[in-house]
Protein backbone atom coordinates (compact mmCIF):
# COMPACT_ATOMS: atom_id res chain seq x y z
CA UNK A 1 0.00 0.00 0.00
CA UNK A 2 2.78 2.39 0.80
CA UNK A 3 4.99 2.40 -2.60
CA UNK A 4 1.38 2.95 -4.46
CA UNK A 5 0.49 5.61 -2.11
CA UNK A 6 3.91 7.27 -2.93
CA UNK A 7 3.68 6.45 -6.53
CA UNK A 8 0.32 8.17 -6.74
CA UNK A 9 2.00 10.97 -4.88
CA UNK A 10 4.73 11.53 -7.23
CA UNK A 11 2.29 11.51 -10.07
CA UNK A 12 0.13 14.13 -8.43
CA UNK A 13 3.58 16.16 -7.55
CA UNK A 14 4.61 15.62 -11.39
CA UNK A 15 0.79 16.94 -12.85
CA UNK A 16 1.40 19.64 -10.62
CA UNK A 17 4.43 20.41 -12.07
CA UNK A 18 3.14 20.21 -15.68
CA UNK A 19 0.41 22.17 -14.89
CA UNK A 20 2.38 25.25 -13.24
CA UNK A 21 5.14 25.20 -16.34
CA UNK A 22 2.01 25.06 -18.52
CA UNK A 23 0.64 27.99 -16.71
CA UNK A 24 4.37 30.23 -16.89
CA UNK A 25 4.40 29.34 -20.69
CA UNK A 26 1.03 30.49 -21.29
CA UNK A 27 1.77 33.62 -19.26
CA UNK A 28 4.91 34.19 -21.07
CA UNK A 29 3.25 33.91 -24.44
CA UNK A 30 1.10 36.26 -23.64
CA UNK A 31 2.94 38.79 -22.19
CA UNK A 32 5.00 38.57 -25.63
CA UNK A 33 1.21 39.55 -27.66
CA UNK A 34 0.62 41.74 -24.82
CA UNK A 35 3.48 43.45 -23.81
CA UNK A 36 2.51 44.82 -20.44
């Protein structure tokens, strides 16, 4: 039970991750459109 626990915790730690670098990118693209 533990290692899944932990695996499912490093796969909520990764979408995490994904979804924050998504987030930068998208803010990055567009504050090139819109420069600020």
């Amino acid at each position: 039970m533990k290692q899944t626990d932990s695996r499912k915790n490093i796969n909520d730690k990764l979408e995490l991750n994904i979804d924050f670098y998504n987030h930068i990118r998208v803010k990055r693209k567009t504050k090139k459109i819109y420069p600020a």
